[in-house]
N, C-alpha and C. Protein backbone atom coordinates (compact mmCIF):
# COMPACT_ATOMS: atom_id res chain seq x y z
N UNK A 1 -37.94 -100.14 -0.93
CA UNK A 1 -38.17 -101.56 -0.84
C UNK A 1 -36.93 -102.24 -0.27
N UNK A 2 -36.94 -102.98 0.65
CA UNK A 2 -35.63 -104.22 1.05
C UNK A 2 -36.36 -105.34 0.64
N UNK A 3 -35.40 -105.51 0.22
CA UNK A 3 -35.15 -107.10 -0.39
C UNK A 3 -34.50 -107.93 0.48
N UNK A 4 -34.46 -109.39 0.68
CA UNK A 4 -33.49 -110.14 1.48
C UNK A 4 -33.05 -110.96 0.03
N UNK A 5 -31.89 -111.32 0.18
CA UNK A 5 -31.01 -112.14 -1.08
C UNK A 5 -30.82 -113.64 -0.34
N UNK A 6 -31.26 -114.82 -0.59
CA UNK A 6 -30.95 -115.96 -0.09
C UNK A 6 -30.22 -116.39 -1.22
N UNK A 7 -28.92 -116.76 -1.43
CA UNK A 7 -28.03 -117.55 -2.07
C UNK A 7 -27.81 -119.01 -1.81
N UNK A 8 -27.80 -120.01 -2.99
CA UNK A 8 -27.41 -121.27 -2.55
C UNK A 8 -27.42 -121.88 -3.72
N UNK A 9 -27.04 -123.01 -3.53
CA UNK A 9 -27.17 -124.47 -4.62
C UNK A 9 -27.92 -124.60 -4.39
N UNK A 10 -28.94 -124.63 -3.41
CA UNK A 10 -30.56 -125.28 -3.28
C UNK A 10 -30.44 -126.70 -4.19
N UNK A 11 -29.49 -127.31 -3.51
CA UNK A 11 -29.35 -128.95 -4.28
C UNK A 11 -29.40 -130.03 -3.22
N UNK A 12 -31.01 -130.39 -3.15
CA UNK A 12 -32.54 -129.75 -3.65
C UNK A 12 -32.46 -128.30 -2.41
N UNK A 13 -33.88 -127.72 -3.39
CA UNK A 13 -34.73 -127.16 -1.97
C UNK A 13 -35.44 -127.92 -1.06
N UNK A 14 -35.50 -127.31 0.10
CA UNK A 14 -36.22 -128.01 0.88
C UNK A 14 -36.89 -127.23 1.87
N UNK A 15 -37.80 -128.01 2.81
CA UNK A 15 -38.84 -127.02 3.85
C UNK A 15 -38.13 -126.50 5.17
N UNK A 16 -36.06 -126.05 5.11
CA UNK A 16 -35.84 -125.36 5.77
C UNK A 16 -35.56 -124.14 5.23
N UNK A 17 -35.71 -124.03 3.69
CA UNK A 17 -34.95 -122.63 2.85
C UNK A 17 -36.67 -122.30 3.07
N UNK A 18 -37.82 -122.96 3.19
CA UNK A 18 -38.95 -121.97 3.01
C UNK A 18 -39.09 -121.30 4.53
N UNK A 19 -38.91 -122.48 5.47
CA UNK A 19 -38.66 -121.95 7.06
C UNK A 19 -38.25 -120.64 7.26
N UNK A 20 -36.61 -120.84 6.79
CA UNK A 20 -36.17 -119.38 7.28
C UNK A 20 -36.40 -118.07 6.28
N UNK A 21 -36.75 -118.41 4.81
CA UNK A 21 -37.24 -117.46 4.43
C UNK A 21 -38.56 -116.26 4.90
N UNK A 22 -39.07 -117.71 5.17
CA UNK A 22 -40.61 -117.07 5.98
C UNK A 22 -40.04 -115.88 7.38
N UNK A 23 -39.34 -116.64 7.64
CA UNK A 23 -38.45 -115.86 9.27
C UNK A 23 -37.76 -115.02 9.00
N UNK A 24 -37.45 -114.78 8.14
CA UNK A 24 -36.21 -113.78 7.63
C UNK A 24 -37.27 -112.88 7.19
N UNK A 25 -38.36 -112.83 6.41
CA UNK A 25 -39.08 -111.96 6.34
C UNK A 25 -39.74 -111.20 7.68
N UNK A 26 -39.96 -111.96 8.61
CA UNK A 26 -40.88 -111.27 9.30
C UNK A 26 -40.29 -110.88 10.92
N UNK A 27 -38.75 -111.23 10.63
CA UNK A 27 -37.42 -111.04 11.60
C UNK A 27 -37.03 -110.06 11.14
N UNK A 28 -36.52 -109.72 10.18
CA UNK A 28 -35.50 -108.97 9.50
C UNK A 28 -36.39 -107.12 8.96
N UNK A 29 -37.65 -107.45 9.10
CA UNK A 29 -38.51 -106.42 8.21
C UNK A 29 -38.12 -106.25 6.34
N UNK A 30 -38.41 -107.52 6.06
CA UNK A 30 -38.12 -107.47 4.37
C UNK A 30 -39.51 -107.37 3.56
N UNK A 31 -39.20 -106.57 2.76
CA UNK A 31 -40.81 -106.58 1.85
C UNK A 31 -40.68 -108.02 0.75
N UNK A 32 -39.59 -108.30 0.39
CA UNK A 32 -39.45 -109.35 -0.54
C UNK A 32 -38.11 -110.15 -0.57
N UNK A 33 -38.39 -111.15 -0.79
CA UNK A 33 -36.85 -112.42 -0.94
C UNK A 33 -36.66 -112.45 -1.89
N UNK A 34 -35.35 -112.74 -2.39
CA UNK A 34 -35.20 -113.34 -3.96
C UNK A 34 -34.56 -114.79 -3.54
N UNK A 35 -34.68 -115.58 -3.78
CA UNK A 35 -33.87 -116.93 -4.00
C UNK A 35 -32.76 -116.61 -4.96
N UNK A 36 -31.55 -116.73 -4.89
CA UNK A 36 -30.57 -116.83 -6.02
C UNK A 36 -29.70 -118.01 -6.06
N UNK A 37 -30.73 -119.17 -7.00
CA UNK A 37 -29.69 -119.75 -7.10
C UNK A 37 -28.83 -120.02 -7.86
N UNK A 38 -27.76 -120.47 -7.24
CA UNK A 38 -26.68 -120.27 -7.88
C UNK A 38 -26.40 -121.44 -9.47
N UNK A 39 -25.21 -120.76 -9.82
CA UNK A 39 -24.81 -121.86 -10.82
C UNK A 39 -24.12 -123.04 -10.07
N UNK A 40 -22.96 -122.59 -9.10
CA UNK A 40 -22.55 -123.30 -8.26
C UNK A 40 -22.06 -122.82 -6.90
N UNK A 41 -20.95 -123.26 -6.44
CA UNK A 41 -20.68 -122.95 -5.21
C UNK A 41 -19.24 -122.98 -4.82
N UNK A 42 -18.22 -121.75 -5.39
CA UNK A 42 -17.23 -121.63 -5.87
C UNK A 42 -16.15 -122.60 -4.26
N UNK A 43 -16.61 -122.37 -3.63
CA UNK A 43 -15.67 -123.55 -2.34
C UNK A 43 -16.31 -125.00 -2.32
N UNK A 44 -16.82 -125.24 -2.99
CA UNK A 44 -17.53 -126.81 -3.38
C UNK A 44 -16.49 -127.59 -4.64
N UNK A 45 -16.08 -128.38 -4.18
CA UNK A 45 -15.60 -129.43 -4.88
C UNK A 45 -16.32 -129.50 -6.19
N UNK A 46 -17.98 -130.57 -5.64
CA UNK A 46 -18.20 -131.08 -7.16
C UNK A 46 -19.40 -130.62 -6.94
N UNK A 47 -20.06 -130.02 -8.28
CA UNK A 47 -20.78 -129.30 -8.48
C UNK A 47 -22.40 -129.55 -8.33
N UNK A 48 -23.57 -128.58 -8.31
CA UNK A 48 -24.45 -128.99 -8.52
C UNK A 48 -25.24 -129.43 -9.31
N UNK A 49 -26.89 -130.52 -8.87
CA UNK A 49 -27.39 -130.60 -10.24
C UNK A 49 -27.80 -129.81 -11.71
N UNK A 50 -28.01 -130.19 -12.31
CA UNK A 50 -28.31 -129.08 -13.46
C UNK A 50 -29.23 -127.73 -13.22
N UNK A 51 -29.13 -126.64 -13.30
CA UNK A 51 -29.69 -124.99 -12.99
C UNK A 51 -31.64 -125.78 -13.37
N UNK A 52 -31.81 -125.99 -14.34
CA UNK A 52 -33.08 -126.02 -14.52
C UNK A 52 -34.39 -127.14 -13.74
N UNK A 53 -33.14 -127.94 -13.35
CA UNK A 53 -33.96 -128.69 -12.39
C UNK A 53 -34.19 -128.03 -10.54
N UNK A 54 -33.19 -127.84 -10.74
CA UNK A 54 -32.54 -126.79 -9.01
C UNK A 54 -34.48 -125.84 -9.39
N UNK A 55 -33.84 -125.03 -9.89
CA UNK A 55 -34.90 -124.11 -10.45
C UNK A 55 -36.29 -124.43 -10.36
N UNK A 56 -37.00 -125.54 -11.04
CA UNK A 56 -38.14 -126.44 -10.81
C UNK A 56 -38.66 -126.53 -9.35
N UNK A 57 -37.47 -127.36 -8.90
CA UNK A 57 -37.73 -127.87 -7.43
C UNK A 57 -38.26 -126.70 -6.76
N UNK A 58 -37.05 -125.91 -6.82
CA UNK A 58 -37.44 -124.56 -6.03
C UNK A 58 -38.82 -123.80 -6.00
N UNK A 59 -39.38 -123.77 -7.16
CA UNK A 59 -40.55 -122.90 -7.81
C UNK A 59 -41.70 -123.60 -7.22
N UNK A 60 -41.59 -124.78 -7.58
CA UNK A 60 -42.45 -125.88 -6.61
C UNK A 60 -42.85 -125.91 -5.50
N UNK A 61 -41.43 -125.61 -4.47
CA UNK A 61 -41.44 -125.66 -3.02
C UNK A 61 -42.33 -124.04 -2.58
N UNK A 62 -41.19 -123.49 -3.05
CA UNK A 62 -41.45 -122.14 -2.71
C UNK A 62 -42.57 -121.07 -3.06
N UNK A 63 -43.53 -121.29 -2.82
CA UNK A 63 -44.93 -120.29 -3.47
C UNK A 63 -45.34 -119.60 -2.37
N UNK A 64 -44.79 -118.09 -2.91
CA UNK A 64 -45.62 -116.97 -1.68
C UNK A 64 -45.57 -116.21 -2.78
N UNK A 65 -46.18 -115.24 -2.46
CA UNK A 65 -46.11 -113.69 -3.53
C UNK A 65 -44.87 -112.66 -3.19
N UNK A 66 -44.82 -112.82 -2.02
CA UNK A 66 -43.42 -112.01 -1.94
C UNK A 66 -42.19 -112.66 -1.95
N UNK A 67 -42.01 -114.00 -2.82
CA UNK A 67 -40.78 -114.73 -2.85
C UNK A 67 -40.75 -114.98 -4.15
N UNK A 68 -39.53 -114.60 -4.64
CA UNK A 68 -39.31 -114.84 -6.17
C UNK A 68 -37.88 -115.69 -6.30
N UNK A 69 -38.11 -117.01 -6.68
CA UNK A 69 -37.14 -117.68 -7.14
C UNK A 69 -36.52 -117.34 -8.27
N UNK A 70 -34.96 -117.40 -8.38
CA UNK A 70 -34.60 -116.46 -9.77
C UNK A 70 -33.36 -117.21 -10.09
N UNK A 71 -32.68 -117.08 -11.30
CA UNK A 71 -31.45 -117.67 -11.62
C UNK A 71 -30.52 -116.56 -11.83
N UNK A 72 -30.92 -115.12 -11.66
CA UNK A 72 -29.73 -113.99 -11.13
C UNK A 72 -28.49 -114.33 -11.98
N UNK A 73 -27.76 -115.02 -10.87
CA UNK A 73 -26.20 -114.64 -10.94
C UNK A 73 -26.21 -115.78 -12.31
N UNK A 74 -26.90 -116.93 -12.95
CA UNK A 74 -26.46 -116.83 -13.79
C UNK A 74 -27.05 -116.40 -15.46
N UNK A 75 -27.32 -115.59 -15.34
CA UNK A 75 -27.83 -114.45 -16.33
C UNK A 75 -27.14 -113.00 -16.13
N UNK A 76 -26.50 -112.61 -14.61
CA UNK A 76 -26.04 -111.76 -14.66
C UNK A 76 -24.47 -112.28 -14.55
N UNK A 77 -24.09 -113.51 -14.79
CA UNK A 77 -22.46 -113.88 -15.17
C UNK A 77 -21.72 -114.01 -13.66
N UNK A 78 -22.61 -114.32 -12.50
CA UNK A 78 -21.27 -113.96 -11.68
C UNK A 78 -21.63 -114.99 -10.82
N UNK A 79 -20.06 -115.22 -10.28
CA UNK A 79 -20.04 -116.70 -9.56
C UNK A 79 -19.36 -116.33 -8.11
N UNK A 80 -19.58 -115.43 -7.76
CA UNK A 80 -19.03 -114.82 -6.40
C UNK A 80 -20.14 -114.04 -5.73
N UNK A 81 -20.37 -113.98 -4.65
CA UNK A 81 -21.43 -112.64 -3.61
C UNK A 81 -20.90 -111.51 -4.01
N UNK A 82 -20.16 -110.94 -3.92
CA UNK A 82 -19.58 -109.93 -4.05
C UNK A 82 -19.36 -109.39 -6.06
N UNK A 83 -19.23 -109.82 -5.86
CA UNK A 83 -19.76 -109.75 -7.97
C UNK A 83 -21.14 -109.35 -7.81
N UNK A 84 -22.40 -110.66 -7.28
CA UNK A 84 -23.69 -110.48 -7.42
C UNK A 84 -24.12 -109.19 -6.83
N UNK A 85 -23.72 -108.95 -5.74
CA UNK A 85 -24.15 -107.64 -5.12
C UNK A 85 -23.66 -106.46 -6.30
N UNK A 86 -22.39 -106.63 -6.70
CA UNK A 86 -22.38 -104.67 -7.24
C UNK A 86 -23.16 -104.80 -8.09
N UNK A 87 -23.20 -106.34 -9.25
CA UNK A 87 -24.02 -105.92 -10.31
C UNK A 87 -25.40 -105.91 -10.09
N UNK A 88 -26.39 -106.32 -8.99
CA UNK A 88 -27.49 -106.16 -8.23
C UNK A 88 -27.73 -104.45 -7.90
N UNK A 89 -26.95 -103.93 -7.09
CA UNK A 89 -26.50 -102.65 -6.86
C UNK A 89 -26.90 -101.48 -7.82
N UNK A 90 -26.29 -102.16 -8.96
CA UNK A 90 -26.23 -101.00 -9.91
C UNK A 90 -27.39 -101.21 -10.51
N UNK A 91 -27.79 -102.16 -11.07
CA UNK A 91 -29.27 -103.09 -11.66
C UNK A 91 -30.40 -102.13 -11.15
N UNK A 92 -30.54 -102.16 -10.09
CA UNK A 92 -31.79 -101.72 -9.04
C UNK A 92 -30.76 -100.70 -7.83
N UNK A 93 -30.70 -99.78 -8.13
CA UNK A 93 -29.89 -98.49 -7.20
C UNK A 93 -30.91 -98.19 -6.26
N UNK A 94 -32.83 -98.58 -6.71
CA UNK A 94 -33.37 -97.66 -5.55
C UNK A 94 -33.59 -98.80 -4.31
N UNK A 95 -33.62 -99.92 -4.60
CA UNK A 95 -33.83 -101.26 -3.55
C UNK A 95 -32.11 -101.14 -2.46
N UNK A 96 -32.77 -101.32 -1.49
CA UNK A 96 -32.06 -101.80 -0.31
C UNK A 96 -31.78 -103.29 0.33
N UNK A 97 -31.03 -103.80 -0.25
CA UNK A 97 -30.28 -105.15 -0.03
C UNK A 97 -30.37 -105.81 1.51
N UNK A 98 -30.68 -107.06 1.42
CA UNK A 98 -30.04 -107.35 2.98
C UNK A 98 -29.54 -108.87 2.65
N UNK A 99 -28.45 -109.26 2.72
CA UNK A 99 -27.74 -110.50 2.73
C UNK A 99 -28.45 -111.35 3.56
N UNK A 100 -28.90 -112.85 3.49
CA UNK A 100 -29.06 -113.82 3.80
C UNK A 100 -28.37 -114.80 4.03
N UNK A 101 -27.99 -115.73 5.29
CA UNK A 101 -27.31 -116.62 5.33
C UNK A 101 -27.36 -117.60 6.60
N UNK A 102 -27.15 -118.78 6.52
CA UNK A 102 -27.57 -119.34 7.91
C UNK A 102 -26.11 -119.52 8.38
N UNK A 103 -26.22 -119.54 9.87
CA UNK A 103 -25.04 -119.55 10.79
C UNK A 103 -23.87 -120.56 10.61
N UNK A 104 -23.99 -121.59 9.97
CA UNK A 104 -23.10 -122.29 9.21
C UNK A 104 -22.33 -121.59 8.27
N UNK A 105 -22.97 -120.67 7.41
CA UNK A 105 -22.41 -119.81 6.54
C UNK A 105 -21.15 -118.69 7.40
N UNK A 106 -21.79 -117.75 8.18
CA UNK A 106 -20.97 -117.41 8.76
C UNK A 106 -19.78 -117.57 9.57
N UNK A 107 -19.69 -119.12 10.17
CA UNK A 107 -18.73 -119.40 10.34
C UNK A 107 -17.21 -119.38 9.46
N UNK A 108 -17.70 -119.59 8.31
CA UNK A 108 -16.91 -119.45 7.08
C UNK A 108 -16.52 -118.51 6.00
N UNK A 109 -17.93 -117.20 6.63
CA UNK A 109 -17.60 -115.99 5.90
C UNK A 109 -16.39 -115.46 5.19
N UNK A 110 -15.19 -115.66 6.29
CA UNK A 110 -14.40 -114.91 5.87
C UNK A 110 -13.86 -115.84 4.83
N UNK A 111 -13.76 -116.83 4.61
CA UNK A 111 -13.23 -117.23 3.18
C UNK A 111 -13.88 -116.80 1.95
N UNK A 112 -15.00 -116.44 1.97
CA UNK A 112 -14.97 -115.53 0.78
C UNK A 112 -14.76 -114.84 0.33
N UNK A 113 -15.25 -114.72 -0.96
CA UNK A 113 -14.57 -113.66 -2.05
C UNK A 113 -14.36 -112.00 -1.48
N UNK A 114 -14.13 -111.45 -1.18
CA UNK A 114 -14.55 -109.43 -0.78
C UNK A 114 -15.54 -109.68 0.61
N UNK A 115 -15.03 -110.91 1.44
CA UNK A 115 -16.55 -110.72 2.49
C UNK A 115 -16.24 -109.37 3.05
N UNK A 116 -15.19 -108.59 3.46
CA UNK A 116 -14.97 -107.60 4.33
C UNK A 116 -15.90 -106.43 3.49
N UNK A 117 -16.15 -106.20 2.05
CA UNK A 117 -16.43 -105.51 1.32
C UNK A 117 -18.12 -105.88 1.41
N UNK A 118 -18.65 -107.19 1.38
CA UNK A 118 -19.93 -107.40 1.53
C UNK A 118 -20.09 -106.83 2.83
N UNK A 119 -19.64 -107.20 3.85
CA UNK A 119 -19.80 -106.73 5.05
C UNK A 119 -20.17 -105.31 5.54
N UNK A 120 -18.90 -104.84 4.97
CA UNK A 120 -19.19 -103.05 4.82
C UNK A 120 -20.39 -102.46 3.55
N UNK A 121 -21.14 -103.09 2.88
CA UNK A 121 -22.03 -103.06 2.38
C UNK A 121 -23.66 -102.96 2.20
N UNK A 122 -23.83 -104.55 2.32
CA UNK A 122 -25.09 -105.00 2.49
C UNK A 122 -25.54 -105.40 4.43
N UNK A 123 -26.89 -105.10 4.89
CA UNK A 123 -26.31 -105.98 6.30
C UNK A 123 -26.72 -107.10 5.91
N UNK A 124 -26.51 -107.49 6.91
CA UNK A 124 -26.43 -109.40 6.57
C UNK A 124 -26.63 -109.60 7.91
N UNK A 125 -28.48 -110.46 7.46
CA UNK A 125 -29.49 -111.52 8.47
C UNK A 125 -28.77 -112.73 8.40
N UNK A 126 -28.77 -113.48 9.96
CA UNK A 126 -27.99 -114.64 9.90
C UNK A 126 -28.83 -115.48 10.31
N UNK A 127 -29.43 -116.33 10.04
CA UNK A 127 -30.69 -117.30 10.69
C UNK A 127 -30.07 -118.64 11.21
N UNK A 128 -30.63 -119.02 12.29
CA UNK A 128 -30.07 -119.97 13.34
C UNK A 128 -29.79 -121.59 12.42
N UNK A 129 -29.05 -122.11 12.44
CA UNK A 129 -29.22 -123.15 11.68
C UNK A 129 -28.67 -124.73 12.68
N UNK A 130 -29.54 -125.94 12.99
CA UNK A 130 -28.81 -126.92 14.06
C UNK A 130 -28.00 -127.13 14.38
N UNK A 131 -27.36 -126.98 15.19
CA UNK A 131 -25.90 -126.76 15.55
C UNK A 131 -25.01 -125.96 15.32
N UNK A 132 -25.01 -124.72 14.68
CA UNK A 132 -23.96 -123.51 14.33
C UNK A 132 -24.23 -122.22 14.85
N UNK A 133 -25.41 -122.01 15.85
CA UNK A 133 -25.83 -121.06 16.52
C UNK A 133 -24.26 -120.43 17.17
N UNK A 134 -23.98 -121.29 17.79
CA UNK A 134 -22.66 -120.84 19.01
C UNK A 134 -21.41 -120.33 18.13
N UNK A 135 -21.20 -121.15 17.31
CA UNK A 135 -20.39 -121.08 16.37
C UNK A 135 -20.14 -119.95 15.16
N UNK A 136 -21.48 -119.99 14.54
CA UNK A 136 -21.30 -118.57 14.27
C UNK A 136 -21.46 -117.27 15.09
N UNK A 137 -21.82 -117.35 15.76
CA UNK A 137 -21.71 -115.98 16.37
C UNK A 137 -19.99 -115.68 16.77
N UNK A 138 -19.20 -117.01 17.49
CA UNK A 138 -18.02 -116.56 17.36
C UNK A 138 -16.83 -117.00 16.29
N UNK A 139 -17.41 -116.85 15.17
CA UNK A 139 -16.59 -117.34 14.06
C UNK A 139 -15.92 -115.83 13.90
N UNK A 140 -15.24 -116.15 12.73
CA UNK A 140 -13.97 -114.77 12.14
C UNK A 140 -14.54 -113.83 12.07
N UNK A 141 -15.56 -113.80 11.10
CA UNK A 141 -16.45 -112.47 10.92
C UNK A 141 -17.55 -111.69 11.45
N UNK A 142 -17.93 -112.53 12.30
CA UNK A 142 -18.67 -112.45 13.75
C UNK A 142 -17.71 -111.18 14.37
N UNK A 143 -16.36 -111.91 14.71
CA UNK A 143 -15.78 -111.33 15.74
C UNK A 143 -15.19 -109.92 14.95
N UNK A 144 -15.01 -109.80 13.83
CA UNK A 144 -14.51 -108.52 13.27
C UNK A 144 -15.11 -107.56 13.06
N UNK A 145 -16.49 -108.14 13.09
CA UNK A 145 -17.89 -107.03 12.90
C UNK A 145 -18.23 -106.78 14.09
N UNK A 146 -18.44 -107.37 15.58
CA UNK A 146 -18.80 -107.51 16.48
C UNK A 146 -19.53 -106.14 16.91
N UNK A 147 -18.94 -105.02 16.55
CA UNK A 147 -19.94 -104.19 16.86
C UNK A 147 -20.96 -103.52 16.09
N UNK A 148 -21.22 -104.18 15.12
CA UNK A 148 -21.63 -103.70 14.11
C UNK A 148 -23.06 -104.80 14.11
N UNK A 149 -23.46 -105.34 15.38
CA UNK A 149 -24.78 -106.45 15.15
C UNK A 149 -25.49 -105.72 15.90
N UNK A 150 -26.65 -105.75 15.31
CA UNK A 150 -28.25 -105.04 15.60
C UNK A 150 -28.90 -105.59 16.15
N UNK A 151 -30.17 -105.06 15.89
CA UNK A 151 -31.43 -106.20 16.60
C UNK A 151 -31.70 -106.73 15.71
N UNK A 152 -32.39 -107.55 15.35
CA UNK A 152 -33.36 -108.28 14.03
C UNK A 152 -33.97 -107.74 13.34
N UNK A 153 -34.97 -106.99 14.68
CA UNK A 153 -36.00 -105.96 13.53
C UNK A 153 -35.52 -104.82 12.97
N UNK A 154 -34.79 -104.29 13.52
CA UNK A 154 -33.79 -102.97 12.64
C UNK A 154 -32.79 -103.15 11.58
N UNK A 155 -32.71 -104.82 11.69
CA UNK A 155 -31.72 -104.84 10.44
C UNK A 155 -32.49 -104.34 8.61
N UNK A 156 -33.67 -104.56 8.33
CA UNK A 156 -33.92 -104.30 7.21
C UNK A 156 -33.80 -102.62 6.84
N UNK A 157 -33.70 -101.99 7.88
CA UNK A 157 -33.63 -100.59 7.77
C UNK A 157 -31.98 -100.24 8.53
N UNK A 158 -31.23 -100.84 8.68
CA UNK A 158 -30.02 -100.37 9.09
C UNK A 158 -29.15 -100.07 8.27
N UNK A 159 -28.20 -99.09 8.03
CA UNK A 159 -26.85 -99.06 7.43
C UNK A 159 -25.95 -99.55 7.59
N UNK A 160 -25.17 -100.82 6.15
CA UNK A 160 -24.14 -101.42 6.92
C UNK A 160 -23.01 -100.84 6.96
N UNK A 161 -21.92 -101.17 7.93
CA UNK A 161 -22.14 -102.48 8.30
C UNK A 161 -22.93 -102.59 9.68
N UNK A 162 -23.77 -103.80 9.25
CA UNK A 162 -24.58 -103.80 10.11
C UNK A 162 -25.23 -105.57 9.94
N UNK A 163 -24.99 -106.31 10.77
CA UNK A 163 -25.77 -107.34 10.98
C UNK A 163 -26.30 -107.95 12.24
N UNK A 164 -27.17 -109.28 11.75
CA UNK A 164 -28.23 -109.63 13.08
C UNK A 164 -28.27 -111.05 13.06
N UNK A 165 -28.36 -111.41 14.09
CA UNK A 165 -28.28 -113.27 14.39
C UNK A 165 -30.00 -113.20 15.04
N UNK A 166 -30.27 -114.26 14.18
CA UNK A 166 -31.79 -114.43 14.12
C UNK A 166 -32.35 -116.19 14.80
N UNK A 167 -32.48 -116.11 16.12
CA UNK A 167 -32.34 -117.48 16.96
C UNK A 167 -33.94 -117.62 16.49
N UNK A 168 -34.39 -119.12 16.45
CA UNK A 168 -35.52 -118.84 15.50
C UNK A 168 -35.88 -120.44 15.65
N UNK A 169 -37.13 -121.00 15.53
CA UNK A 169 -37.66 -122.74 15.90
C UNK A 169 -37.11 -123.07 14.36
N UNK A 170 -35.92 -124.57 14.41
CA UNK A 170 -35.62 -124.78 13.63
C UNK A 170 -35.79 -125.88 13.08
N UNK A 171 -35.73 -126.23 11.91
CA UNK A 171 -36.33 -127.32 10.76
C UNK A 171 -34.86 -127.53 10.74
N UNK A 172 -34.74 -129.37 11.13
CA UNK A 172 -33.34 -129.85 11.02
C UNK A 172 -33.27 -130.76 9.84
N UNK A 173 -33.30 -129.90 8.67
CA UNK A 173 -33.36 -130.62 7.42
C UNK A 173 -32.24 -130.00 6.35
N UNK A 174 -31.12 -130.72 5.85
CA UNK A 174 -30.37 -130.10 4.88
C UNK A 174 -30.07 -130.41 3.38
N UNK A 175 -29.69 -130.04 2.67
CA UNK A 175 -29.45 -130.70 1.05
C UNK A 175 -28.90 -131.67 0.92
N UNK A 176 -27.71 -131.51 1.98
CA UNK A 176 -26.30 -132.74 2.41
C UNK A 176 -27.05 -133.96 2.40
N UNK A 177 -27.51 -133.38 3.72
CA UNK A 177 -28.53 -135.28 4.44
C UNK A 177 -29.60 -135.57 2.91
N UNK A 178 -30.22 -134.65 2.34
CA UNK A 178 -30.95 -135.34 1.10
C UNK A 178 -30.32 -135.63 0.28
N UNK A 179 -29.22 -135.23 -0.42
CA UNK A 179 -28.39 -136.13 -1.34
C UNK A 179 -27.74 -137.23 -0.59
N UNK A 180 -27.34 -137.27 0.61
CA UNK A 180 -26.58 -138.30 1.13
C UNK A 180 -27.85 -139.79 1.27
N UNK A 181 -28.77 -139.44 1.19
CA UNK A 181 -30.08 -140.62 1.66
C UNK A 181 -30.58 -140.73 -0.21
N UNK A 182 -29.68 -140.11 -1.10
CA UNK A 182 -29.91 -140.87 -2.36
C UNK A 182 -31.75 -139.82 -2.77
N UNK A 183 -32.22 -138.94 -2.30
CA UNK A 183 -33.60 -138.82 -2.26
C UNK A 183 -33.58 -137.39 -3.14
N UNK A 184 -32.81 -137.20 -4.07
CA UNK A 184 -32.49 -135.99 -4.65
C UNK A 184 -31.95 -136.45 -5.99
N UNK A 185 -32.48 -137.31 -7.05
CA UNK A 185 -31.75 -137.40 -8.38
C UNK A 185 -31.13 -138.73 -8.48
């Protein structure tokens, strides 16, 4: 089984996390998503709304059978990717992982926690996000992996390190712009 892992504050969800989930499934070759959201978002200032509402929203938005919204990392204690993955890892040894993240994310990869260690790990689907297409592809970790990017469809079955930039019709909708328009709490 591959799994794809979408991580976030999902503060709110909205109809671009179902977008690229949908795409990430049927880009990437994933049998199932997990949503993980988070408790928070350890390079974020100030934090998100409360877990059980995040949670709600999400469950709400998100209804497929092969998508399971989950609160993971905080039941399994960990506030880093790289935490979530080993203890994921070890949890479920026979599932095959594939990191989720939109191209905004990658620009910034490398400030995280063990990214070189996620990297050499899990592969990691990168889905196009408005304006960070260009950008991530030549961000830090882009360029350190550089040979290590696939096609799309081979990423759910590839060994990492191994990732894929997934150009894809995009929903220009974010959490930012909905908390910033007051329409979130």
């Amino acid at each position: 089984m591959v799994v794809g892992l979408l991580g976030g504050s999902f503060d709110p969800a909205h109809a671009g996390h179902v977008h690229i989930t949908m795409e990430a499934m049927k880009r990437f070759g994933l049998d199932r998503v997990w949503w993980l959201v988070s408790p928070g978002n350890p390079l974020k200032a100030k934090g998100p709304r409360p877990m059980q509402e995040r949670l709600d929203r999400s469950r709400a938005l998100m209804r497929h059978p092969r998508v399971a919204v989950t609160d993971l990392e905080a039941r399994l204690g960990t506030r880093h990717t790289a935490q979530t993955l080993r203890a994921l890892r070890r949890r479920y040894p026979g599932v095959r992982f594939v990191w989720l993240m939109g191209a905004d994310n990658l620009v910034q990869f490398h400030r995280w926690d063990d990214w070189r260690w996620i990297m050499k790990t899990v592969p990691i689907g990168v889905l196009a996000r408005p304006g960070w297409g260009v950008q991530g592809r030549l961000g830090r970790a882009a360029r350190a992996f550089g040979n290590c990017r696939t096609a799309p469809e081979r990423l759910g079955h590839a060994d990492a390190p191994a990732w894929a930039f997934a150009d894809l019709p995009m929903v220009d909708v974010s959490s930012t712009a909905i908390r910033a328009r007051g329409e979130w709490g």
